[in-house]
C-alpha atoms as a PDB file:
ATOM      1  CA  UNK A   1     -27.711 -25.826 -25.430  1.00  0.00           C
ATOM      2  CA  UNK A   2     -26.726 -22.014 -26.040  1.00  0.00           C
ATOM      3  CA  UNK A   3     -23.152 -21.359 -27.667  1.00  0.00           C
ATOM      4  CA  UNK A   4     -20.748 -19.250 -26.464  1.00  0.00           C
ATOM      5  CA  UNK A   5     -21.739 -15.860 -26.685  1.00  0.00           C
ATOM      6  CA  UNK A   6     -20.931 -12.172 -25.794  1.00  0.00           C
ATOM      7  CA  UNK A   7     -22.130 -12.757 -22.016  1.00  0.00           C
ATOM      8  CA  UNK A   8     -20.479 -15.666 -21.613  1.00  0.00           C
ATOM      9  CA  UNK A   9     -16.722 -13.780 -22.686  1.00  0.00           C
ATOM     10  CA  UNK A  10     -17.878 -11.001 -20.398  1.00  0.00           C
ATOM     11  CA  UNK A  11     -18.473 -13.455 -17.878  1.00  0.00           C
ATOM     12  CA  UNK A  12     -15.055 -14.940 -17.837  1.00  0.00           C
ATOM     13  CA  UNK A  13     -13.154 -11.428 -18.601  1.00  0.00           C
ATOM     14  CA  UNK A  14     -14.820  -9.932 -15.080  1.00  0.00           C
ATOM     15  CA  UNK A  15     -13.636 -13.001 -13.647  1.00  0.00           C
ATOM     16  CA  UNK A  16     -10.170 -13.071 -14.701  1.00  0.00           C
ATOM     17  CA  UNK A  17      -9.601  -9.369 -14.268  1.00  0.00           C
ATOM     18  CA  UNK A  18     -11.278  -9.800 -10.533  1.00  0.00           C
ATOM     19  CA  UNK A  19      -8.684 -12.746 -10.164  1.00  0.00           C
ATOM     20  CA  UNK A  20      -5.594 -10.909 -11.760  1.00  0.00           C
ATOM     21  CA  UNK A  21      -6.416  -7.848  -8.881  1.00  0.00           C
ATOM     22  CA  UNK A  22      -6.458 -10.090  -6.096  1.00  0.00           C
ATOM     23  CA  UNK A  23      -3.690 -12.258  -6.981  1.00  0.00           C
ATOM     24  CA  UNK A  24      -1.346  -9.123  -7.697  1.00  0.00           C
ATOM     25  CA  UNK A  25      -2.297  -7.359  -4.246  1.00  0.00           C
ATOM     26  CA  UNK A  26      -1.997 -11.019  -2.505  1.00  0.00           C
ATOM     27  CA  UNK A  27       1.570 -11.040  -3.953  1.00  0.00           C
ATOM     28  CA  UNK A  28       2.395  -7.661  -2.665  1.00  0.00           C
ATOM     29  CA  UNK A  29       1.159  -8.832   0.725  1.00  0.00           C
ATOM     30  CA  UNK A  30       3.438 -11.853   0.773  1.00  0.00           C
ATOM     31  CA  UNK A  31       0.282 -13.838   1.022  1.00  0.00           C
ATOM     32  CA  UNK A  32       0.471 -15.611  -2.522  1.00  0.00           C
ATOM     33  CA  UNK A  33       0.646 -18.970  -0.932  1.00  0.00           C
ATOM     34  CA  UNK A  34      -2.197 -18.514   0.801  1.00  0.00           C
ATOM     35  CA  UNK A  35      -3.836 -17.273  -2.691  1.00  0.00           C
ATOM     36  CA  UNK A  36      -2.238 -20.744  -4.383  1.00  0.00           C
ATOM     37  CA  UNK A  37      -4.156 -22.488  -1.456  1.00  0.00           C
ATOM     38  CA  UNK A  38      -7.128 -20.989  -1.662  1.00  0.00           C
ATOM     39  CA  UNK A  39      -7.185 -21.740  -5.699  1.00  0.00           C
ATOM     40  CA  UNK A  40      -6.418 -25.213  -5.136  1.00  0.00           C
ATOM     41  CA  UNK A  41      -9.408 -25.871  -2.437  1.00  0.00           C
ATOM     42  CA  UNK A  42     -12.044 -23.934  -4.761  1.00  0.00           C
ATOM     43  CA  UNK A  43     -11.007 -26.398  -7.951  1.00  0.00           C
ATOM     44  CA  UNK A  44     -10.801 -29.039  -5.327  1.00  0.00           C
ATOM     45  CA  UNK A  45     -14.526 -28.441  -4.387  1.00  0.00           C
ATOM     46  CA  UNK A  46     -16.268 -27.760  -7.931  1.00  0.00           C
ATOM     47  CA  UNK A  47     -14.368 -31.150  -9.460  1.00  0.00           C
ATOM     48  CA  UNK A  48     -15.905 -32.825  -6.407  1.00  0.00           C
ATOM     49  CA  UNK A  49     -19.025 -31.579  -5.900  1.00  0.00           C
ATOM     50  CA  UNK A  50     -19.947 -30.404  -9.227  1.00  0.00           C
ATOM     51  CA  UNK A  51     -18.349 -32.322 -11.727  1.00  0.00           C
ATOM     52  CA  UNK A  52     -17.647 -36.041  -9.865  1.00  0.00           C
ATOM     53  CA  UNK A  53     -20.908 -35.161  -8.009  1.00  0.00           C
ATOM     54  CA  UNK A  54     -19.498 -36.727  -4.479  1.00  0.00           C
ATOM     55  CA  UNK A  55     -22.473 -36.226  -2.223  1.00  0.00           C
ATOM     56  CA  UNK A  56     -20.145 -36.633   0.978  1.00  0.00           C
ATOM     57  CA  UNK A  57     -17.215 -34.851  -0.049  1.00  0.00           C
ATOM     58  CA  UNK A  58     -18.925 -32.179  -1.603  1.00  0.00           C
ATOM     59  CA  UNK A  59     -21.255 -31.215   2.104  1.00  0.00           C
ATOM     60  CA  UNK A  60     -18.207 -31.162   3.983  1.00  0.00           C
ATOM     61  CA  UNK A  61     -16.232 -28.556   0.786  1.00  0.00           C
ATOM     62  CA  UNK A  62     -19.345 -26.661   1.243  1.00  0.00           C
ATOM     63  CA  UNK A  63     -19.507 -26.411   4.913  1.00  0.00           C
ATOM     64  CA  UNK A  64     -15.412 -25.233   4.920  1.00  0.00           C
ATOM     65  CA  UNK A  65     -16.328 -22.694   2.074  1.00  0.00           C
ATOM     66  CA  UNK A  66     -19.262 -21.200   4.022  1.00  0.00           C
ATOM     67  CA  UNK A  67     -17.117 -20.835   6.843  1.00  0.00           C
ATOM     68  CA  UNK A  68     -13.519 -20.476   5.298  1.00  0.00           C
ATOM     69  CA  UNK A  69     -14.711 -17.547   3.066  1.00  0.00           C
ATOM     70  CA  UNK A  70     -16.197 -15.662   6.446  1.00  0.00           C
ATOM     71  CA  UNK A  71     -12.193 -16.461   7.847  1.00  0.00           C
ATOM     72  CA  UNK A  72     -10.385 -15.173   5.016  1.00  0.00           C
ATOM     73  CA  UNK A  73     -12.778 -11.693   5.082  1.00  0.00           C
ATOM     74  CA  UNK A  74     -11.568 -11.030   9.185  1.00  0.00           C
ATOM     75  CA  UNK A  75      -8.046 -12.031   7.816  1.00  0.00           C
ATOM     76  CA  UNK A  76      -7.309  -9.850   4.919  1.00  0.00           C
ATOM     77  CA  UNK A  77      -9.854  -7.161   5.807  1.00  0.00           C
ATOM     78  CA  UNK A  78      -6.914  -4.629   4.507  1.00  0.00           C
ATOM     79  CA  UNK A  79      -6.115  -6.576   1.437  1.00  0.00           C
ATOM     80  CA  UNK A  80      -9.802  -6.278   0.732  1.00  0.00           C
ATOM     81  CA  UNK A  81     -10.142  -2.910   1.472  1.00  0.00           C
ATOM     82  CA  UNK A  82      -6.875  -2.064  -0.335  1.00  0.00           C
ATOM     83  CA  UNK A  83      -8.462  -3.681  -3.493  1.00  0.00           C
ATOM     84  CA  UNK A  84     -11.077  -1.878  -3.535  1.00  0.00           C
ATOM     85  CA  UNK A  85      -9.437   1.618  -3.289  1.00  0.00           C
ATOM     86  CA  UNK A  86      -7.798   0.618  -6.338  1.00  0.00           C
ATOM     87  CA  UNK A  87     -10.908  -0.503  -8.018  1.00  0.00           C
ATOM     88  CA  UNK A  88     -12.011   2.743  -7.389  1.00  0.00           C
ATOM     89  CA  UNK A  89      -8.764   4.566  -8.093  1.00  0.00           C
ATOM     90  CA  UNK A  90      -7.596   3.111 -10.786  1.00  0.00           C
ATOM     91  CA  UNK A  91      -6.246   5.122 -14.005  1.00  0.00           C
ATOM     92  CA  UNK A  92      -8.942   4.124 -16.126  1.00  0.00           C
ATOM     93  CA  UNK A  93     -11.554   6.125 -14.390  1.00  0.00           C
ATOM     94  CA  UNK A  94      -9.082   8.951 -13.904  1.00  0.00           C
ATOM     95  CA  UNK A  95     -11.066  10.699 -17.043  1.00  0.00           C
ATOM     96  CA  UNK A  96     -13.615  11.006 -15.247  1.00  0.00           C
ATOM     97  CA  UNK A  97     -12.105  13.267 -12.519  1.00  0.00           C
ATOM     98  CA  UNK A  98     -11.149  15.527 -15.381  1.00  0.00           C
ATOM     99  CA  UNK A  99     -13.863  16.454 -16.437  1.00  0.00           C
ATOM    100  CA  UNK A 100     -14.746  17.897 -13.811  1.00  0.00           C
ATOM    101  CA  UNK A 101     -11.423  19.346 -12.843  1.00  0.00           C
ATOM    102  CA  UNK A 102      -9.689  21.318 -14.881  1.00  0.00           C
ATOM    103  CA  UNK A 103      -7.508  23.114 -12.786  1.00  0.00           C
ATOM    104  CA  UNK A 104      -4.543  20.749 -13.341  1.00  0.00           C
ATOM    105  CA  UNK A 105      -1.664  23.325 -13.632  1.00  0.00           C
ATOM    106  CA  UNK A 106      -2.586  24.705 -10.027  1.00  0.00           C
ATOM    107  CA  UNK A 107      -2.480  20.909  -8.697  1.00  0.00           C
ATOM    108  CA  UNK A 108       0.652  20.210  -9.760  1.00  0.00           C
ATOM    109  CA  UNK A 109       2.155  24.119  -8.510  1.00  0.00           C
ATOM    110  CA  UNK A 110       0.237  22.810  -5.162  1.00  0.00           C
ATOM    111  CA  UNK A 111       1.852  19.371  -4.847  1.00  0.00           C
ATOM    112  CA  UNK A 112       4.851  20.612  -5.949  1.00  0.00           C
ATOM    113  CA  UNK A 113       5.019  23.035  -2.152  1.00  0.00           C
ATOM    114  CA  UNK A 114       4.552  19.786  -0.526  1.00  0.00           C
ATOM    115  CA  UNK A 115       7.305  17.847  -2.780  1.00  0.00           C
ATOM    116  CA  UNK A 116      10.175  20.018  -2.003  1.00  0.00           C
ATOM    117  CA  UNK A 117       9.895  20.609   1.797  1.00  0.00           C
ATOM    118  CA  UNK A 118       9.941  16.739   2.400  1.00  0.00           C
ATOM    119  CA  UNK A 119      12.881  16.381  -0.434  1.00  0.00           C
ATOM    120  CA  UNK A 120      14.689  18.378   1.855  1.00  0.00           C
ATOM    121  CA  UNK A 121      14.291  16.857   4.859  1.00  0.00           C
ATOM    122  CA  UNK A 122      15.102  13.940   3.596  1.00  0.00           C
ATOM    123  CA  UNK A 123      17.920  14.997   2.267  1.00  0.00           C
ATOM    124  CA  UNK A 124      19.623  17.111   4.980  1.00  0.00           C
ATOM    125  CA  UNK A 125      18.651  13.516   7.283  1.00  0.00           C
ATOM    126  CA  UNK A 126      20.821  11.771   4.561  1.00  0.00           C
ATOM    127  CA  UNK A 127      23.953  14.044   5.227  1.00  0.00           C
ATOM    128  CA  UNK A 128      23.833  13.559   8.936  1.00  0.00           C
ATOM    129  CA  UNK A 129      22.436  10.047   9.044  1.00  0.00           C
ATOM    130  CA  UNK A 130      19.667  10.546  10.766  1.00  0.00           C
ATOM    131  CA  UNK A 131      16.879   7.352  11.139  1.00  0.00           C
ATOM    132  CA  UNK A 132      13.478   8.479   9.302  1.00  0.00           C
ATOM    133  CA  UNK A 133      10.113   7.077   8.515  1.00  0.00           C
ATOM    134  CA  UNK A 134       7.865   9.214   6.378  1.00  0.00           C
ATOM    135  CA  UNK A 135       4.589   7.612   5.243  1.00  0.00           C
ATOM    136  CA  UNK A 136       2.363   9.853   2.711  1.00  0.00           C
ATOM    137  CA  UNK A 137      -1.431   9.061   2.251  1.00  0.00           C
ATOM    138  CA  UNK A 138      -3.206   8.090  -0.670  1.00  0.00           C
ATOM    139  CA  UNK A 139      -6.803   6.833  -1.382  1.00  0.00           C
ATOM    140  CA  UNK A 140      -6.709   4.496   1.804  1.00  0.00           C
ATOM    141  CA  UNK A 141      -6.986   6.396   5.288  1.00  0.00           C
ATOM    142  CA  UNK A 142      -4.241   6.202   7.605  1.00  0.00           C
ATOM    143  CA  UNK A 143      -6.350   7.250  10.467  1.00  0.00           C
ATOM    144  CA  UNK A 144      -5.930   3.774  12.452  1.00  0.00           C
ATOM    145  CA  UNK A 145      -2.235   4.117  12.558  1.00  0.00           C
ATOM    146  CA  UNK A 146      -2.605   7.819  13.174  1.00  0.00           C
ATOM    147  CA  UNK A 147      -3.932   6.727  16.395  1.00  0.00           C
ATOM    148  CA  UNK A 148      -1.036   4.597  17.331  1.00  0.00           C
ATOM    149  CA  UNK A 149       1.129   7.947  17.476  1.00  0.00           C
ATOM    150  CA  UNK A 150       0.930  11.674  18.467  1.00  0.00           C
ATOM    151  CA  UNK A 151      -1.813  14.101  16.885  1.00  0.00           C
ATOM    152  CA  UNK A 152       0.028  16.871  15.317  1.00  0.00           C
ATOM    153  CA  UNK A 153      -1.896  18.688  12.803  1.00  0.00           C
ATOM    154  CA  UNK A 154       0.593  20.853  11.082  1.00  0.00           C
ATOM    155  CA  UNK A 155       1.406  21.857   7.721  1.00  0.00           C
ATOM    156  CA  UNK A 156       4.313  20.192   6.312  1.00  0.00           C
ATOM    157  CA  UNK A 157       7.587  21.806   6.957  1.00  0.00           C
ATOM    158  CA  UNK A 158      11.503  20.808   5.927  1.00  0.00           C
ATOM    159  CA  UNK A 159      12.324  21.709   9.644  1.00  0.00           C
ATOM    160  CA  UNK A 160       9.602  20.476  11.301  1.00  0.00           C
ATOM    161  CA  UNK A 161      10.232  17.300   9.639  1.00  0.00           C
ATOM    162  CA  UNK A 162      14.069  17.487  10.976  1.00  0.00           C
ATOM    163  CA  UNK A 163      13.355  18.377  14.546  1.00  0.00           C
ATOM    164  CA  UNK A 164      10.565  15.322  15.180  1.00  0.00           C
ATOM    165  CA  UNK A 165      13.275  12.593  13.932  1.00  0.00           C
ATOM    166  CA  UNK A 166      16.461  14.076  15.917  1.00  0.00           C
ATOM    167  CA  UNK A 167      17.430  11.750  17.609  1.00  0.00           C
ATOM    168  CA  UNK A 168      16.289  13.299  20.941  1.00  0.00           C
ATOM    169  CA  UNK A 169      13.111  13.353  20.076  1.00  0.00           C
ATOM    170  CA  UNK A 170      10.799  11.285  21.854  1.00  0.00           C
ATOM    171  CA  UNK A 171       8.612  10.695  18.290  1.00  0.00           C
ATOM    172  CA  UNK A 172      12.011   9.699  16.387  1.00  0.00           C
ATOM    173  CA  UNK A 173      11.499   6.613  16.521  1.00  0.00           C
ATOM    174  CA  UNK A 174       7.925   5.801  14.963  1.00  0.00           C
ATOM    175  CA  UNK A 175       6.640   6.973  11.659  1.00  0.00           C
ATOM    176  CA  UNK A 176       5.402  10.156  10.459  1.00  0.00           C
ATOM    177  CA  UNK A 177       2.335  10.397   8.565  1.00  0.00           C
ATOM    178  CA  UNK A 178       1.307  12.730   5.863  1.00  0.00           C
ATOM    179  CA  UNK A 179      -1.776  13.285   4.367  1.00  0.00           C
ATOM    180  CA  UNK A 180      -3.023  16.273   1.900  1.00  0.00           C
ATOM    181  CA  UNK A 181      -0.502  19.139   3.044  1.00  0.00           C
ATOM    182  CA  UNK A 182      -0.683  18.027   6.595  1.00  0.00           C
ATOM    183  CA  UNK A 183       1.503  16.212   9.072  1.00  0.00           C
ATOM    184  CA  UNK A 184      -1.245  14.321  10.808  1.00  0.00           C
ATOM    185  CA  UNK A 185       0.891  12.797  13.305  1.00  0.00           C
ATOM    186  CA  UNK A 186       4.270  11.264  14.695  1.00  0.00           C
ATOM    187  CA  UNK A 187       5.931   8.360  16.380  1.00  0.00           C
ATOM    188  CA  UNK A 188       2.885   5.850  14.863  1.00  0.00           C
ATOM    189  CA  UNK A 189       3.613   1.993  15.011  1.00  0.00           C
ATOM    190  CA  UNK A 190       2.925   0.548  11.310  1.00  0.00           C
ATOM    191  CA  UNK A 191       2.615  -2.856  10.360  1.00  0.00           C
ATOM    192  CA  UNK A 192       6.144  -5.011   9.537  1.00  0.00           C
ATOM    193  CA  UNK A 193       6.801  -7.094   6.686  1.00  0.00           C
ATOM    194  CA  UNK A 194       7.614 -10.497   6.771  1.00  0.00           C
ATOM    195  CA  UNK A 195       8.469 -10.818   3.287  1.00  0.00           C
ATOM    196  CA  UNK A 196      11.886 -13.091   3.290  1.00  0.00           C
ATOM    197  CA  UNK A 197      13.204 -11.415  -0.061  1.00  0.00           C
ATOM    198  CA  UNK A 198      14.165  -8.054   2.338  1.00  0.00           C
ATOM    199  CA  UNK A 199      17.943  -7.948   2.727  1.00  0.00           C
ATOM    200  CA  UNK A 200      19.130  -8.900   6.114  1.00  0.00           C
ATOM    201  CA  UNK A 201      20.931  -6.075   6.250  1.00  0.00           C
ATOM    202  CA  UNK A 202      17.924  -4.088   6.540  1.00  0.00           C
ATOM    203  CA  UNK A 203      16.393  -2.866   9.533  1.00  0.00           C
ATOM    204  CA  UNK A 204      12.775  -1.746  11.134  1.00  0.00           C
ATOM    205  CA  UNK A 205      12.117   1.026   9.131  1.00  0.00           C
ATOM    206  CA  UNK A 206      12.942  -0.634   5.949  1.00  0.00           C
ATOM    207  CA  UNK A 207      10.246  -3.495   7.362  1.00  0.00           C
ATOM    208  CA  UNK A 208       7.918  -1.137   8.349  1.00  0.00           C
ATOM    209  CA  UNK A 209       8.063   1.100   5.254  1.00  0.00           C
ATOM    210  CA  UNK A 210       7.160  -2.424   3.095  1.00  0.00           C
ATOM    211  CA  UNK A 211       4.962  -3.180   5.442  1.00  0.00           C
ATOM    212  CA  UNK A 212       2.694  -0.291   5.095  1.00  0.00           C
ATOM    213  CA  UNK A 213       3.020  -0.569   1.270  1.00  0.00           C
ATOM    214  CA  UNK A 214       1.480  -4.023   1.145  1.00  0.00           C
ATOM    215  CA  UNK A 215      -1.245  -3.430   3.519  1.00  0.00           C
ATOM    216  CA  UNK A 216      -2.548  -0.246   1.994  1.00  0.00           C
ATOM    217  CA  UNK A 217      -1.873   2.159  -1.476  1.00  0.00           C
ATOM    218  CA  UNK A 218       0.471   4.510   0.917  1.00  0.00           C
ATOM    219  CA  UNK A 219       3.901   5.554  -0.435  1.00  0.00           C
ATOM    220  CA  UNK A 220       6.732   5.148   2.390  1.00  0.00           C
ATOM    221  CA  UNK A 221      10.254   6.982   2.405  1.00  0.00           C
ATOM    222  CA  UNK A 222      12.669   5.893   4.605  1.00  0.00           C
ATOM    223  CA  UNK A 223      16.309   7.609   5.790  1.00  0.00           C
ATOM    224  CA  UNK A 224      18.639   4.754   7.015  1.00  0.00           C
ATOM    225  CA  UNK A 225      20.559   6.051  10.099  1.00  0.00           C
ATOM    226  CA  UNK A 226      23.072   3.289   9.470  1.00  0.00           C
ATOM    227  CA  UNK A 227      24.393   4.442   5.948  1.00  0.00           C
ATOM    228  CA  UNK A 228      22.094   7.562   5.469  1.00  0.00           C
ATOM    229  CA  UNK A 229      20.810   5.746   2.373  1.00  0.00           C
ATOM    230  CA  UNK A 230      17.129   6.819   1.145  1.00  0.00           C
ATOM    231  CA  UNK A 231      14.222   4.365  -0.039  1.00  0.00           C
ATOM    232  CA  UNK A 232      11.115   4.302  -0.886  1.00  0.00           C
ATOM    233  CA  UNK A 233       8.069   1.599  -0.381  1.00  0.00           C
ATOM    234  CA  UNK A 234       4.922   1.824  -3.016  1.00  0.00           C
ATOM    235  CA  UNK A 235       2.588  -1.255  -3.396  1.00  0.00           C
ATOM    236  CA  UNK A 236       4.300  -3.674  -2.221  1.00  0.00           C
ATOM    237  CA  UNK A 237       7.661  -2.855  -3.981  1.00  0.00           C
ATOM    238  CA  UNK A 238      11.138  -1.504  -1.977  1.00  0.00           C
ATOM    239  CA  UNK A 239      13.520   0.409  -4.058  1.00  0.00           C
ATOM    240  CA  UNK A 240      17.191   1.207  -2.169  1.00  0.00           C
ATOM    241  CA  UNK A 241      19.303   3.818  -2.875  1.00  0.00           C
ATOM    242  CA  UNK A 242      17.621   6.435  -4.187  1.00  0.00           C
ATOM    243  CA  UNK A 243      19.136   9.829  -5.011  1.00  0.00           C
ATOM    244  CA  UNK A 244      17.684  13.050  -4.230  1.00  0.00           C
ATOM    245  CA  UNK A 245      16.424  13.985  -7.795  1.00  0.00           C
ATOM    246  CA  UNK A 246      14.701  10.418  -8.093  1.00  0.00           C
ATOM    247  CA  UNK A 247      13.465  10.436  -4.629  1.00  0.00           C
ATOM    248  CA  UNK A 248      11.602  14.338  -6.009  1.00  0.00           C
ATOM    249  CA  UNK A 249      10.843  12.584  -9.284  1.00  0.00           C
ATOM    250  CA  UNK A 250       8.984   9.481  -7.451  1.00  0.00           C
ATOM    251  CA  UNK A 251       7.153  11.488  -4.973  1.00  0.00           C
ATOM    252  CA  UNK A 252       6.167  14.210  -7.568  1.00  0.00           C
ATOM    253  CA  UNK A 253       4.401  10.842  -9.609  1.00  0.00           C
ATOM    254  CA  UNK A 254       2.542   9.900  -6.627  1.00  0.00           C
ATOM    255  CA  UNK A 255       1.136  12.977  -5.481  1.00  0.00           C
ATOM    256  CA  UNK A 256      -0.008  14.237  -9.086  1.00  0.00           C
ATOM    257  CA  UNK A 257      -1.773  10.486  -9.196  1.00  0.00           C
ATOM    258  CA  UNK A 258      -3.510  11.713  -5.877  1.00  0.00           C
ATOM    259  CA  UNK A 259      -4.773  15.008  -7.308  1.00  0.00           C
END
């Protein structure tokens, strides 16, 4: 019998790191029961079949894995797909991107235009309480949820951004989503969180804006029209309360990440 060698360790780190992705996005997604679950029938099935070598038991683990796994793919097709934007998009290939682009300093000037017009929106719907849902694209497409809403194709503007969430509007009520320097469209349903940790006192949006978080890499910002409050949603996580420097500061991160 071979000893443990260098394969073997690489063996187990892939596996752990492949683990540690999907249990973190799971957990995000509210689903990390259904992760515990999952865990427990795969150790379930290798001590059966594998180690206590139960003929019977082991056919019928092996028939529910070669169906269960085709279930859980048409379940969390967004999980998966979310996980592997990230796999793809995560910091430690960012190197690569820059060596090929070096034109940094006219990435951040150019994310920086697109920063401050939605600051100020945001801001100006904080003073007179007005209800808003913005949801800004990253590496996943929004174009499914695009579709639930109005096409509007325009470049992103402070008063633009005002006039489709007064509260006449007949788009005030969805979500706006932005991708690049583009509104792409208004009024769009999202999906809502079910995540029991949300404060009761929070509405819709605040659902919605969570929602959208855990489903795919998109950063939410939500106006309350109860208490004019701003928040924001990113992977999973909703922070309250933000102030207008922080909510610049947060959205700045993000869309230097994206470039």
């Amino acid at each position: 019998m071979d000893g443990f060698g260098i394969r073997d360790a690489l063996d187990i780190a892939i596996a752990a790191l492949l683990l540690f992705y999907l249990y973190r996005i799971m957990k995000e997604s509210g689903t990390i029961n259904i992760f515990f679950g999952v865990l427990a029938f795969i150790v379930v099935w290798v001590f059966a079949s594998q180690i206590l070598e139960m003929k019977l038991i082991g056919t019928i683990l092996d028939k529910f894995m070669s169906i269960g796994l085709l279930v859980l793919v048409i379940l969390f097709q967004d999980q998966i797909k979310r996980f592997l934007v990230e796999l793809g998009d995560h910091k430690r290939w960012r190197f690569l991107k820059k060596l090929f682009h070096h034109s940094h300093g006219e990435h951040e000037d150019s994310a920086r235009k697109y920063v401050l017009p939605i600051v100020y929106a945001c801001m100006s719907m904080s003073k007179s309480k007005t209800g808003a849902l913005i949801v800004i694209q990253q590496g996943l497409s929004l174009e499914s949820y695009e579709k639930s809403g109005d096409i509007i194709d325009a470049r992103i503007n402070s008063r633009l951004i005002e006039n489709i969430f007064f509260k006449n509007s007949p788009l005030h009520d969805g979500a706006m989503i932005i991708a690049g320097d583009q509104i792409k469209a208004a009024g769009c349903i999202l999906p809502v969180s079910h995540d029991r940790n949300v404060p009761r006192a929070l509405g819709l949006r605040h659902r919605s804006a969570l929602g959208i978080s855990q489903a795919t890499d998109a950063f939410a910002i939500v106006v309350s029209e109860e208490t004019g409050g701003i928040s924001v949603a990113y992977r999973g996580v909703l922070t309250t309360r933000l102030s207008s420097a922080e909510l610049e500061q947060r959205l700045s991160q993000v869309m230097h990440q994206d470039k």
